[in-house]
C-alpha atoms as a PDB file:
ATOM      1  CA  UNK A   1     -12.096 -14.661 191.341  1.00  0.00           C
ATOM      2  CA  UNK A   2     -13.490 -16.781 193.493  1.00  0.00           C
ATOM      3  CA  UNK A   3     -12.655 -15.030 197.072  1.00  0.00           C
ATOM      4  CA  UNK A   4     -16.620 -14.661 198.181  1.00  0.00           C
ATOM      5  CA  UNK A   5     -16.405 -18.884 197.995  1.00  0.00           C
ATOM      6  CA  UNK A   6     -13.469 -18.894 199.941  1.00  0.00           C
ATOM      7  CA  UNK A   7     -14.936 -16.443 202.427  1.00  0.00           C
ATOM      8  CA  UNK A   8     -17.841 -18.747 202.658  1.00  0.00           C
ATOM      9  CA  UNK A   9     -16.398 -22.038 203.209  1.00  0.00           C
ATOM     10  CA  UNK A  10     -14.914 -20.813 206.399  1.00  0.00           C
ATOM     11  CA  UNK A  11     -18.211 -20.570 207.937  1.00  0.00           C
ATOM     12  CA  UNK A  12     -19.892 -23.543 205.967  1.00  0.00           C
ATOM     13  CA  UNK A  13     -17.082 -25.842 206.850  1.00  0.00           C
ATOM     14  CA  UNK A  14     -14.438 -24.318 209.380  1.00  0.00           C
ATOM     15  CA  UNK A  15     -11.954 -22.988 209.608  1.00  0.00           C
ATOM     16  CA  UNK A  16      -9.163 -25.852 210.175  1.00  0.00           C
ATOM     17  CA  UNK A  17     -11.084 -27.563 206.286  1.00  0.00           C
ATOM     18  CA  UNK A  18     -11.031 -23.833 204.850  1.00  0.00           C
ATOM     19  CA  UNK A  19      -7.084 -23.521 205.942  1.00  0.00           C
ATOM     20  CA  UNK A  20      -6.869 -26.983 204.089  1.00  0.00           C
ATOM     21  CA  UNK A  21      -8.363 -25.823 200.936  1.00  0.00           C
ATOM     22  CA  UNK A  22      -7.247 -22.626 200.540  1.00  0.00           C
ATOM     23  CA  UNK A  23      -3.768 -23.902 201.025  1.00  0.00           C
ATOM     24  CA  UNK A  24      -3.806 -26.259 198.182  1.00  0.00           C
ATOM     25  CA  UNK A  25      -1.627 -26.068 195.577  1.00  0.00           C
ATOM     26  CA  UNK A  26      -3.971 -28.199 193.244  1.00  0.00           C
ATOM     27  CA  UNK A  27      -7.195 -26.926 194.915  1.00  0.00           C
ATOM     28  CA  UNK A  28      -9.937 -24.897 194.285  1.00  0.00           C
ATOM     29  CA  UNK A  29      -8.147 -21.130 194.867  1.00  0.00           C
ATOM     30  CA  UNK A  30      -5.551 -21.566 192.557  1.00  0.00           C
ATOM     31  CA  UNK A  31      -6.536 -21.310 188.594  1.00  0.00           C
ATOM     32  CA  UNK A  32      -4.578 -20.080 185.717  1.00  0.00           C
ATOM     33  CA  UNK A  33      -2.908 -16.594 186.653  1.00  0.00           C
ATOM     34  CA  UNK A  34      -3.573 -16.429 190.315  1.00  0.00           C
ATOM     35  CA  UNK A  35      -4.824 -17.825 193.538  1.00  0.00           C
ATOM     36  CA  UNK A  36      -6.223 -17.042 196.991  1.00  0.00           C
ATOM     37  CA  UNK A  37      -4.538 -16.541 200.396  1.00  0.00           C
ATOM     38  CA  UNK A  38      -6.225 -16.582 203.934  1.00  0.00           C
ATOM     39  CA  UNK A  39      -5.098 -14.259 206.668  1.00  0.00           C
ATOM     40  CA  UNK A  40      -6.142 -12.749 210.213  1.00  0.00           C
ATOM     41  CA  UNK A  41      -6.511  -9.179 211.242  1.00  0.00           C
ATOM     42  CA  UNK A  42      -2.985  -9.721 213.469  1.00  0.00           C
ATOM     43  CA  UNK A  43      -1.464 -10.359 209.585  1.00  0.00           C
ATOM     44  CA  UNK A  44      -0.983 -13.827 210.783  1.00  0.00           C
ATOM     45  CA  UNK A  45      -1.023 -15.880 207.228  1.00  0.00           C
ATOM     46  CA  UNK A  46      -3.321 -18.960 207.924  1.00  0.00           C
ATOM     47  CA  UNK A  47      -2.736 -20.156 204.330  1.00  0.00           C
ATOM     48  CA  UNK A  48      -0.877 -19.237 200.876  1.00  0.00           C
ATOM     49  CA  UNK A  49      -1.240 -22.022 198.553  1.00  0.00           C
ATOM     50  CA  UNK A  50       2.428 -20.538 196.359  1.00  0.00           C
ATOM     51  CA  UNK A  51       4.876 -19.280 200.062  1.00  0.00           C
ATOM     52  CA  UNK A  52       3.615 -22.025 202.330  1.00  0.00           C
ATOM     53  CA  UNK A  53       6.689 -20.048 204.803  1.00  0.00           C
ATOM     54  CA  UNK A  54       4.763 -17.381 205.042  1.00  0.00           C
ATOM     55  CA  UNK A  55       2.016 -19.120 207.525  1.00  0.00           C
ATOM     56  CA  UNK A  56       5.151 -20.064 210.049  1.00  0.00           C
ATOM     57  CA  UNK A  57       5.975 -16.493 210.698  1.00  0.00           C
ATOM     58  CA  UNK A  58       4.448 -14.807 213.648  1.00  0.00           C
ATOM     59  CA  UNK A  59       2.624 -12.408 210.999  1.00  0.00           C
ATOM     60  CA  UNK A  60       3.772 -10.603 207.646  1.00  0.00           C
ATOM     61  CA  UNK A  61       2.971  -6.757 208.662  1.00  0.00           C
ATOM     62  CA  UNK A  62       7.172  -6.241 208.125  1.00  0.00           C
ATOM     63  CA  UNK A  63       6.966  -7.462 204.117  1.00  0.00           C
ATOM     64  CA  UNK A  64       7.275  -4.145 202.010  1.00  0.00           C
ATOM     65  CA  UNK A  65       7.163  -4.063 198.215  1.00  0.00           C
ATOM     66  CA  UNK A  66       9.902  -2.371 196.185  1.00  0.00           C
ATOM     67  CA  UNK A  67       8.586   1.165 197.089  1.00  0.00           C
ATOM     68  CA  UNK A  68       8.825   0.447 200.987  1.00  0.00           C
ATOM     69  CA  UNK A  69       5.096   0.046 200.914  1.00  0.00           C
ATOM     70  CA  UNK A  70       3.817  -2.118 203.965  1.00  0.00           C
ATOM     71  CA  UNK A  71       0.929  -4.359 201.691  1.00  0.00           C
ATOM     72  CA  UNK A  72       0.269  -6.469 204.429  1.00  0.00           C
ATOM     73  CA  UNK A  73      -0.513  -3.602 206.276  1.00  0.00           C
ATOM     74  CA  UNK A  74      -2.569  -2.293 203.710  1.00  0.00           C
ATOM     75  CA  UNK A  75      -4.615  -5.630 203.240  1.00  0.00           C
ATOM     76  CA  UNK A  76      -5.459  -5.526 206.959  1.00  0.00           C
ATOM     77  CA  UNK A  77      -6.773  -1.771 207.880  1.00  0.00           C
ATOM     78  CA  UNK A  78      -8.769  -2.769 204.638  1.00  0.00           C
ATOM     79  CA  UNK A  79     -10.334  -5.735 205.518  1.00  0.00           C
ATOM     80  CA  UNK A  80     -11.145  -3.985 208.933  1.00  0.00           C
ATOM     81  CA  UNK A  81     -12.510  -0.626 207.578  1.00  0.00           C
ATOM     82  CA  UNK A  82     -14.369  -1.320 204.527  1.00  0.00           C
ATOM     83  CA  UNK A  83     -13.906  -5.075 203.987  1.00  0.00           C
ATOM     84  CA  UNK A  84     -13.116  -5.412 200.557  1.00  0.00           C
ATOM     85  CA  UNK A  85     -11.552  -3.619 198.165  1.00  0.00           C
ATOM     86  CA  UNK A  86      -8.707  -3.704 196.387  1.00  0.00           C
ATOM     87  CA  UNK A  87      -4.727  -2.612 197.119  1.00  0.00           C
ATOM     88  CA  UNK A  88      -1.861  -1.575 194.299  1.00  0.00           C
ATOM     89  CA  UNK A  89       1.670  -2.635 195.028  1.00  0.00           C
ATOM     90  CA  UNK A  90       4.649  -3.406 192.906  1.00  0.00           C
ATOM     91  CA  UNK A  91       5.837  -6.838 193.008  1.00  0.00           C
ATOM     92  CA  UNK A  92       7.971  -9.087 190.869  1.00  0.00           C
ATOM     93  CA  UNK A  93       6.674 -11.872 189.175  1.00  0.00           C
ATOM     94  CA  UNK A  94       8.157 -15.038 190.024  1.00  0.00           C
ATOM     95  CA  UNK A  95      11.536 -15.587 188.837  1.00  0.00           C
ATOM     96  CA  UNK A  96      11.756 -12.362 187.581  1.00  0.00           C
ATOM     97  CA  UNK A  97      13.846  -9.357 189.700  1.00  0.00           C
ATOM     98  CA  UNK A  98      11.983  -6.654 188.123  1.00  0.00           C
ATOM     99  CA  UNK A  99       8.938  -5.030 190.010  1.00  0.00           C
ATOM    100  CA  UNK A 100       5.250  -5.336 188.546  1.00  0.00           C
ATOM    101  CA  UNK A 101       2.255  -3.459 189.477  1.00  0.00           C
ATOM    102  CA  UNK A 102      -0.096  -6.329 190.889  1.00  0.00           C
ATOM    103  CA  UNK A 103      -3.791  -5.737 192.496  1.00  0.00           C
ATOM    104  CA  UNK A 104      -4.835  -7.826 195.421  1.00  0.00           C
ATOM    105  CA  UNK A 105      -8.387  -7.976 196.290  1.00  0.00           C
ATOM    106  CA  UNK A 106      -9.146  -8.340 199.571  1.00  0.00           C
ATOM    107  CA  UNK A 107     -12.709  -9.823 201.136  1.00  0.00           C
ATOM    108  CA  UNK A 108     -13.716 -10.424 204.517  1.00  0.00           C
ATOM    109  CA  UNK A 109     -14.929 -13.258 205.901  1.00  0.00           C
ATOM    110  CA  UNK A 110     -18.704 -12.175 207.337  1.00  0.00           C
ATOM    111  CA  UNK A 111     -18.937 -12.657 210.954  1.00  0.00           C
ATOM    112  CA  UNK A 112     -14.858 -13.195 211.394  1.00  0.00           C
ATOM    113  CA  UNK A 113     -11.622 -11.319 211.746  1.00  0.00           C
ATOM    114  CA  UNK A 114     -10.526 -13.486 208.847  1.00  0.00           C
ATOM    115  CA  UNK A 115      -9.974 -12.304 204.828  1.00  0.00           C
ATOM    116  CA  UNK A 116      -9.044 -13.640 202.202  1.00  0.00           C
ATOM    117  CA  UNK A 117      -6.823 -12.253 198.937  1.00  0.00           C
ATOM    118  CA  UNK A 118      -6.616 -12.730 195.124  1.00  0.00           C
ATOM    119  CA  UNK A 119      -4.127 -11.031 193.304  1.00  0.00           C
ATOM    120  CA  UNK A 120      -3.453 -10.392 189.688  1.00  0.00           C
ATOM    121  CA  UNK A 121      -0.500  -8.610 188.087  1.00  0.00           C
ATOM    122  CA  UNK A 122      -1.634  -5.593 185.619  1.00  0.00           C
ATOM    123  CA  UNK A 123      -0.514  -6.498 182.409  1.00  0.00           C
ATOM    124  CA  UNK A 124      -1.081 -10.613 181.975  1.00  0.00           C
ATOM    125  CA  UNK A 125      -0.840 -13.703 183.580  1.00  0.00           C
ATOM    126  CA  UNK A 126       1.708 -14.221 186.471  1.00  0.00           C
ATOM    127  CA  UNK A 127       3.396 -17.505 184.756  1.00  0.00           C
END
């Protein structure tokens, strides 16, 4: 995964060019089975290259998986605790109604209130 590079271009480029990159659907943080997401500590999405809605909404904390779990939530006391890690939530894949287990990692960005998050769903490849 390639979150530490996405971490890093925020402060070797900014963060308006990081928000561009990160956000593209052909760009570098999207590959095969997954791609990369950049949010703020208020769990204000500042880019999702897949749920390009999710940046207009005043933050995501609300969004719970299938088991009522707030992941957004999660993401953000671990970003500001430990600052990486990962967090286990059920999720469907797309198109699909049925719940998956599915492992974001998250990694903050050094020096900001910024992380970003790759996911995966246990079991294969998300398309």
């Amino acid at each position: 995964m390639k979150r530490h590079e996405a971490a890093a271009l925020i402060n070797s480029k900014g963060l308006d060019e990081a928000i561009k990159e990160i956000a593209g659907r052909e760009g570098p943080f999207v590959w095969k089975d997954s791609y990369e997401f950049l949010m703020n500590m208020d769990g204000k999405m500042l880019a999702h290259p897949m749920q390009s809605e999710l940046t207009k909404l005043p933050h995501c904390l609300l969004i719970t998986d299938s088991t009522e779990k707030a992941l957004f939530v999660s993401f953000v006391n671990l970003a500001k605790t430990v600052g990486h890690g990962r967090v286990e939530y059920m999720w469907p894949r797309p198109g699909h109604k049925s719940p998956l287990k599915k492992i974001m990692y998250i990694y903050r960005a050094r020096g900001r209130d910024l992380f970003v998050g790759a996911r995966v769903y246990v079991g294969g490849m998300m398309y």
